[in-house]
PDB file of N, CA and C in Angstrom:
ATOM      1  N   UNK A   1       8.939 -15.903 -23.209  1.00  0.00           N
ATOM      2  CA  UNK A   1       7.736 -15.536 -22.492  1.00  0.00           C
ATOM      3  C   UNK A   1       7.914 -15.717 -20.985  1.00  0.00           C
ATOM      4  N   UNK A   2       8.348 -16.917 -20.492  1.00  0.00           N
ATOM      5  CA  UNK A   2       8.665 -17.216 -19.211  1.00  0.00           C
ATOM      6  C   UNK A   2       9.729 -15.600 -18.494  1.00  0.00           C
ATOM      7  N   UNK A   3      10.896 -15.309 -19.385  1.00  0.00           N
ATOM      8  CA  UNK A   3      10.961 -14.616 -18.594  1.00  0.00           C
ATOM      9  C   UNK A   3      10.376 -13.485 -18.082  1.00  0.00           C
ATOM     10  N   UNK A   4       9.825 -12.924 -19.435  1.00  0.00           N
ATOM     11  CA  UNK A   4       8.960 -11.835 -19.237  1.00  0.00           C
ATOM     12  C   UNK A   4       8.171 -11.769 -17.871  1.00  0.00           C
ATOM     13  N   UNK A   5       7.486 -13.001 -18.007  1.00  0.00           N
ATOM     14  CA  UNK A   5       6.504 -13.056 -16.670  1.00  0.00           C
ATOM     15  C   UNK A   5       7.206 -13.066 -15.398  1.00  0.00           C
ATOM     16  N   UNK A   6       8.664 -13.696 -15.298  1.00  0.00           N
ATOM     17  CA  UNK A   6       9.471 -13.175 -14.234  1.00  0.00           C
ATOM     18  C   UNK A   6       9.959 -11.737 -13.635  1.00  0.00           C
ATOM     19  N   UNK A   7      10.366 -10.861 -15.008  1.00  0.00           N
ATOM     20  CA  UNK A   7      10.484  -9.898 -14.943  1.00  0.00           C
ATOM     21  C   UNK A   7       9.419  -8.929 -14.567  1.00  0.00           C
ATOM     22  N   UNK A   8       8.199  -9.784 -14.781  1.00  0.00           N
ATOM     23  CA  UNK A   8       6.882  -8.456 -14.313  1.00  0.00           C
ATOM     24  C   UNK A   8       6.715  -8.732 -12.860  1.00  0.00           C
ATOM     25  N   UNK A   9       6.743 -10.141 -12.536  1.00  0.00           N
ATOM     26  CA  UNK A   9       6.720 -10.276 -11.081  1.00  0.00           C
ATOM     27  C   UNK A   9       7.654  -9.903 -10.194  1.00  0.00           C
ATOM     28  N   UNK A  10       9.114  -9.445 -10.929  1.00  0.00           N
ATOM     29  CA  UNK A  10       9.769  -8.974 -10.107  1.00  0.00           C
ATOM     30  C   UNK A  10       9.471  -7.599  -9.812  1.00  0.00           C
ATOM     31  N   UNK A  11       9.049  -6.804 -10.774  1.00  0.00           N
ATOM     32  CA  UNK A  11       8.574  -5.345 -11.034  1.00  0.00           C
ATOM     33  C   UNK A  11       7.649  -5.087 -10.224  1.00  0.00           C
ATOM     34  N   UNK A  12       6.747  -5.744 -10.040  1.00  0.00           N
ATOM     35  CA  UNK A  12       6.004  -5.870  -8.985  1.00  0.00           C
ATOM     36  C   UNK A  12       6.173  -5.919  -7.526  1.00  0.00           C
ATOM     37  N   UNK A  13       7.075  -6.883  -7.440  1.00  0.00           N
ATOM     38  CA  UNK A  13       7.582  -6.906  -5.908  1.00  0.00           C
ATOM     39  C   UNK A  13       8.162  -5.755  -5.618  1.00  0.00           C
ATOM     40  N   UNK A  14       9.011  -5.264  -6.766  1.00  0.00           N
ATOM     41  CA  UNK A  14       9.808  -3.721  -6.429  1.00  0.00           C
ATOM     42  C   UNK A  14       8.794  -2.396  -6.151  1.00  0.00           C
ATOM     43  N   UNK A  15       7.785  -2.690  -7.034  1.00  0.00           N
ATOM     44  CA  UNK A  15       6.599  -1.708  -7.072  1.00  0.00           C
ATOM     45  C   UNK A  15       5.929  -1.281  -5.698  1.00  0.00           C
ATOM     46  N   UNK A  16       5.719  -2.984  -4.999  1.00  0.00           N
ATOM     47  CA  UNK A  16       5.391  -3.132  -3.544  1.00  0.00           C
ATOM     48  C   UNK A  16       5.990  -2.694  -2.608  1.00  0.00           C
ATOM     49  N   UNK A  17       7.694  -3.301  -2.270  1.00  0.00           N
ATOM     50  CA  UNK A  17       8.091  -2.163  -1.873  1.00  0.00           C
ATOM     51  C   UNK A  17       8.335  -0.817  -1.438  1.00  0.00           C
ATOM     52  N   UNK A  18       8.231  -0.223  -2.675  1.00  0.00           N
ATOM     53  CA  UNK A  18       8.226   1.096  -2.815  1.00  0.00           C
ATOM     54  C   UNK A  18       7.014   1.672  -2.174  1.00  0.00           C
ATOM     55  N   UNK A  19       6.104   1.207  -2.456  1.00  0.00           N
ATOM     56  CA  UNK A  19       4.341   1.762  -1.888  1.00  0.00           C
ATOM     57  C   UNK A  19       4.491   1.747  -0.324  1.00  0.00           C
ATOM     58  N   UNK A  20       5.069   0.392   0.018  1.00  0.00           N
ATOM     59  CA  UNK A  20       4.892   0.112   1.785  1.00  0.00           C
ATOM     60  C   UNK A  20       5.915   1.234   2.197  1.00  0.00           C
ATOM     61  N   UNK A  21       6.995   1.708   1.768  1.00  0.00           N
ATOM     62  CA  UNK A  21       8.040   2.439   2.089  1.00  0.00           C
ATOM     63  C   UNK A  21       7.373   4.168   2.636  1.00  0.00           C
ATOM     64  N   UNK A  22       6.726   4.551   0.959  1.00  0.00           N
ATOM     65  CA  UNK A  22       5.933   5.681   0.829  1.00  0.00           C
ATOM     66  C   UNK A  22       4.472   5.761   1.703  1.00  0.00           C
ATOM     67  N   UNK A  23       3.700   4.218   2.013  1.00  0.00           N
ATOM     68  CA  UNK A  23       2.969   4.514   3.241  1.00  0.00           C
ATOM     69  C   UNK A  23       3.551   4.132   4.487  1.00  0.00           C
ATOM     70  N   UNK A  24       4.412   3.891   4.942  1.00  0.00           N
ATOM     71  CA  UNK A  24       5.230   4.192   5.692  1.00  0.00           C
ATOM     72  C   UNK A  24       5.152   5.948   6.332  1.00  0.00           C
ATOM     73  N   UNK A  25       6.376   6.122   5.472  1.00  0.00           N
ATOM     74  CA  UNK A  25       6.894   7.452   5.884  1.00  0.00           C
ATOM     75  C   UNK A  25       5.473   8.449   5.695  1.00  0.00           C
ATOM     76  N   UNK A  26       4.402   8.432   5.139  1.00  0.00           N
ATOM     77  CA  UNK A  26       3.346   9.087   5.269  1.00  0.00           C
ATOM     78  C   UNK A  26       2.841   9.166   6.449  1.00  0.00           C
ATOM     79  N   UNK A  27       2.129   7.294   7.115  1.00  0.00           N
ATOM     80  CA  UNK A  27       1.792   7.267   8.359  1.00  0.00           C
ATOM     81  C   UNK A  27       2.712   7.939   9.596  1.00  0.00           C
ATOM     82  N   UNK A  28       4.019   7.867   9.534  1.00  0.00           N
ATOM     83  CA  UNK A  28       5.090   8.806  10.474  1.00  0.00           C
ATOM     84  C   UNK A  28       4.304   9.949  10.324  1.00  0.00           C
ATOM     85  N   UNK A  29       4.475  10.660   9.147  1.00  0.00           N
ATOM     86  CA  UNK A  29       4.254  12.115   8.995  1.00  0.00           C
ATOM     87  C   UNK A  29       2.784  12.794   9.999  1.00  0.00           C
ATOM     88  N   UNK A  30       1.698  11.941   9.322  1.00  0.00           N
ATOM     89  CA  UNK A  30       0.248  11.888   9.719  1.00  0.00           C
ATOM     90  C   UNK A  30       0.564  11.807  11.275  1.00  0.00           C
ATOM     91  N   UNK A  31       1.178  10.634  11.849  1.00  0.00           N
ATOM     92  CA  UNK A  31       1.246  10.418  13.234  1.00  0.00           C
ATOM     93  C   UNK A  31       1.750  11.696  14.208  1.00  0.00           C
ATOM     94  N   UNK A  32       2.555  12.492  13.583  1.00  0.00           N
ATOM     95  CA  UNK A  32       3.684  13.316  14.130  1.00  0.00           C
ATOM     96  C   UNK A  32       2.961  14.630  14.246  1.00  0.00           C
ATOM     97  N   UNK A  33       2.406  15.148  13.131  1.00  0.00           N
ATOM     98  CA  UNK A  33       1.181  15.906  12.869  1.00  0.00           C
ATOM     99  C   UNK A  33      -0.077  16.283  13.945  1.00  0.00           C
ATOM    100  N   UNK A  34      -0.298  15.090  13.625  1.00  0.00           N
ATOM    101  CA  UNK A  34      -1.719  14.630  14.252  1.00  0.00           C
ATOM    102  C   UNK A  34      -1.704  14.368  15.990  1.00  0.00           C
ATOM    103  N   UNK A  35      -0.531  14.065  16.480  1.00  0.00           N
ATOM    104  CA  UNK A  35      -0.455  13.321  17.717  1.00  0.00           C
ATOM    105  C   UNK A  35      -1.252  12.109  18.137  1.00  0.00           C
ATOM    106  N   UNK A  36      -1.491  11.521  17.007  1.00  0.00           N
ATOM    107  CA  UNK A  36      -2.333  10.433  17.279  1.00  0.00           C
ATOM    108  C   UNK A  36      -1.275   9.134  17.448  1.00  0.00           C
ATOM    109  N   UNK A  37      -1.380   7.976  17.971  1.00  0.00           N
ATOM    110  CA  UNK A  37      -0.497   7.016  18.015  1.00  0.00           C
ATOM    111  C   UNK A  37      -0.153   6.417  16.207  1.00  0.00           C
ATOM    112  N   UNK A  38       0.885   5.903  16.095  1.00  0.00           N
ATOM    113  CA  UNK A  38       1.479   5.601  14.673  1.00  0.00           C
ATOM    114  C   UNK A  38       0.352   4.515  14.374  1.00  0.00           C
ATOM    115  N   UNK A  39       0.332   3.383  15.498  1.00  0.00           N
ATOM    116  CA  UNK A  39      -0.132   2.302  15.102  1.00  0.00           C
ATOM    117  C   UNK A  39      -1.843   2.635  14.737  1.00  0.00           C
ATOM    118  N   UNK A  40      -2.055   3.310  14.971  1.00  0.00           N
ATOM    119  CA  UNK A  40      -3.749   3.839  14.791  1.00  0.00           C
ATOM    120  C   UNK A  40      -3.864   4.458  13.420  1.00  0.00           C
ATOM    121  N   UNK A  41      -3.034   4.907  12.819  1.00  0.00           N
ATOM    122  CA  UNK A  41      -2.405   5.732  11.519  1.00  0.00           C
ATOM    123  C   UNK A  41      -2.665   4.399  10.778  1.00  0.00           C
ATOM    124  N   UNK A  42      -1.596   3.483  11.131  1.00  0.00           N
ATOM    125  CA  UNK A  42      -1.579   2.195  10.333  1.00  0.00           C
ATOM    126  C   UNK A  42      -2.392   1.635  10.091  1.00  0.00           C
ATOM    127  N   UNK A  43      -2.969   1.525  10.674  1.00  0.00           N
ATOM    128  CA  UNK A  43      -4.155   0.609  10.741  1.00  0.00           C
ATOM    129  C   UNK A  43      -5.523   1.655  10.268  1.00  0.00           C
ATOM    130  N   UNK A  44      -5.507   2.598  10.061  1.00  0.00           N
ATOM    131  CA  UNK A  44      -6.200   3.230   9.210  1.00  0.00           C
ATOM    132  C   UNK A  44      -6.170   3.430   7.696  1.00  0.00           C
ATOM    133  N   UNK A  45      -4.883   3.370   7.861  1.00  0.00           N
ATOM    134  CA  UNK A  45      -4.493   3.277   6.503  1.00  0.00           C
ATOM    135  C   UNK A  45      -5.069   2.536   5.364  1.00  0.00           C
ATOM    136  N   UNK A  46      -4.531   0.944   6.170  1.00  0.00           N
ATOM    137  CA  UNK A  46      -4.184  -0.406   6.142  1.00  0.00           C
ATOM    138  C   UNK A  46      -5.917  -0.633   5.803  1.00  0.00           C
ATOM    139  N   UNK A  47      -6.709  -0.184   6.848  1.00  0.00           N
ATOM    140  CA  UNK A  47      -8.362  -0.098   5.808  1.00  0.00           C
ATOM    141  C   UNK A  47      -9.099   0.586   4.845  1.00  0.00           C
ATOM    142  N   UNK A  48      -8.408   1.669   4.689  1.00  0.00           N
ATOM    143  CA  UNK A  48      -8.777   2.574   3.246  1.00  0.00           C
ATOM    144  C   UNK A  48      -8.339   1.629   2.182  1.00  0.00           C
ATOM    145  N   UNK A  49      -6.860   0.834   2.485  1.00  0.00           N
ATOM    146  CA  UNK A  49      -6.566   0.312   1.667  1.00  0.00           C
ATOM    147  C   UNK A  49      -7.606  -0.713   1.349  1.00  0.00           C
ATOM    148  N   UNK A  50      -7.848  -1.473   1.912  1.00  0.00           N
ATOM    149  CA  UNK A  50      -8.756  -2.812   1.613  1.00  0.00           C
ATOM    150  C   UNK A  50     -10.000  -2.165   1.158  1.00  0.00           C
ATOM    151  N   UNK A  51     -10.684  -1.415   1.352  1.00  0.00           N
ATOM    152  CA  UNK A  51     -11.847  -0.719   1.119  1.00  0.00           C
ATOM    153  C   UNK A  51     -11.596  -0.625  -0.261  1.00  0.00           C
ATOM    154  N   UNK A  52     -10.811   0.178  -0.497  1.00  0.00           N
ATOM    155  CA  UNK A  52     -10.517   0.650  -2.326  1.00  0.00           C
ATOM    156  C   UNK A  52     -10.334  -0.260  -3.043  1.00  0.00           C
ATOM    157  N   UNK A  53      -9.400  -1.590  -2.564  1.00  0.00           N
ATOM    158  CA  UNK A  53      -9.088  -3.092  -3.407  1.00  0.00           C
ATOM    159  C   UNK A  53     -10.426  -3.459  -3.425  1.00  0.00           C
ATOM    160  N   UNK A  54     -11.757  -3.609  -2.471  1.00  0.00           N
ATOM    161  CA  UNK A  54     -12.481  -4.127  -2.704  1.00  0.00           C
ATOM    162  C   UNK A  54     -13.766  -3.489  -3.803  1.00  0.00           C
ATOM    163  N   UNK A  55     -13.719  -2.216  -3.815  1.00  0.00           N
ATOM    164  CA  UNK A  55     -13.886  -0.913  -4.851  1.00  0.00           C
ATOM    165  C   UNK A  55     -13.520  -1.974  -6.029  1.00  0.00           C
ATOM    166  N   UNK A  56     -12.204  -1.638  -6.164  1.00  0.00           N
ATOM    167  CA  UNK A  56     -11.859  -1.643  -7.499  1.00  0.00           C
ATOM    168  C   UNK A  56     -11.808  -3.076  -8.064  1.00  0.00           C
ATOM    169  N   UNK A  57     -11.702  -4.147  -7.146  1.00  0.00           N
ATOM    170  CA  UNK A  57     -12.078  -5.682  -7.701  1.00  0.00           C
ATOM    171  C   UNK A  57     -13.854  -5.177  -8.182  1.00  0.00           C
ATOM    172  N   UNK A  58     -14.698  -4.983  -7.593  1.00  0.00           N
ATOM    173  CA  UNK A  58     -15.760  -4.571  -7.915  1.00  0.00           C
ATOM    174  C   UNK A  58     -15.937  -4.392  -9.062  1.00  0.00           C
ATOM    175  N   UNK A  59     -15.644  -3.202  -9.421  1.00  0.00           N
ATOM    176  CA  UNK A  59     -15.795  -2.655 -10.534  1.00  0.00           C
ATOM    177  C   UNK A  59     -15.127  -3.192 -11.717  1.00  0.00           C
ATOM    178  N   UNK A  60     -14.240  -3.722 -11.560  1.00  0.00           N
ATOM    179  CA  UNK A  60     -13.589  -5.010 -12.461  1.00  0.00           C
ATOM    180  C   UNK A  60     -14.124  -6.202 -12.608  1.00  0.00           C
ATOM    181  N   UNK A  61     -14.767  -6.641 -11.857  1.00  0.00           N
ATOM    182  CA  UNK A  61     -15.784  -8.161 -12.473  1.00  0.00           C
ATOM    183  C   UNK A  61     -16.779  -7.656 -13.370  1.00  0.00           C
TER     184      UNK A  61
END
């Protein structure tokens, strides 16, 4: 069992990764596009994100 739960937390971290990578290279894209500064992209992002976590904790309690 122990490892299992290692193995999901590692899956996870890889999962994470991958997401920051893919919003990454999105915010470039958006920025490049748009002519808006990157860091303004990010940070837009970066609050849709929290908005939706707080969505979806929501709707999960």
């Amino acid at each position: 069992m122990h490892l299992a739960i290692h193995e999901l937390k590692e899956l996870l971290l890889v999962t994470q990764a991958h997401l920051r990578v893919l919003e990454q290279l999105e915010a470039e894209r958006i920025a490049k596009e748009t002519g808006q500064p990157l860091r303004v992209i990010e940070q837009r992002i970066q609050t849709l994100a929290e908005e939706i976590l707080d969505i979806v904790r929501e709707e999960n309690s």
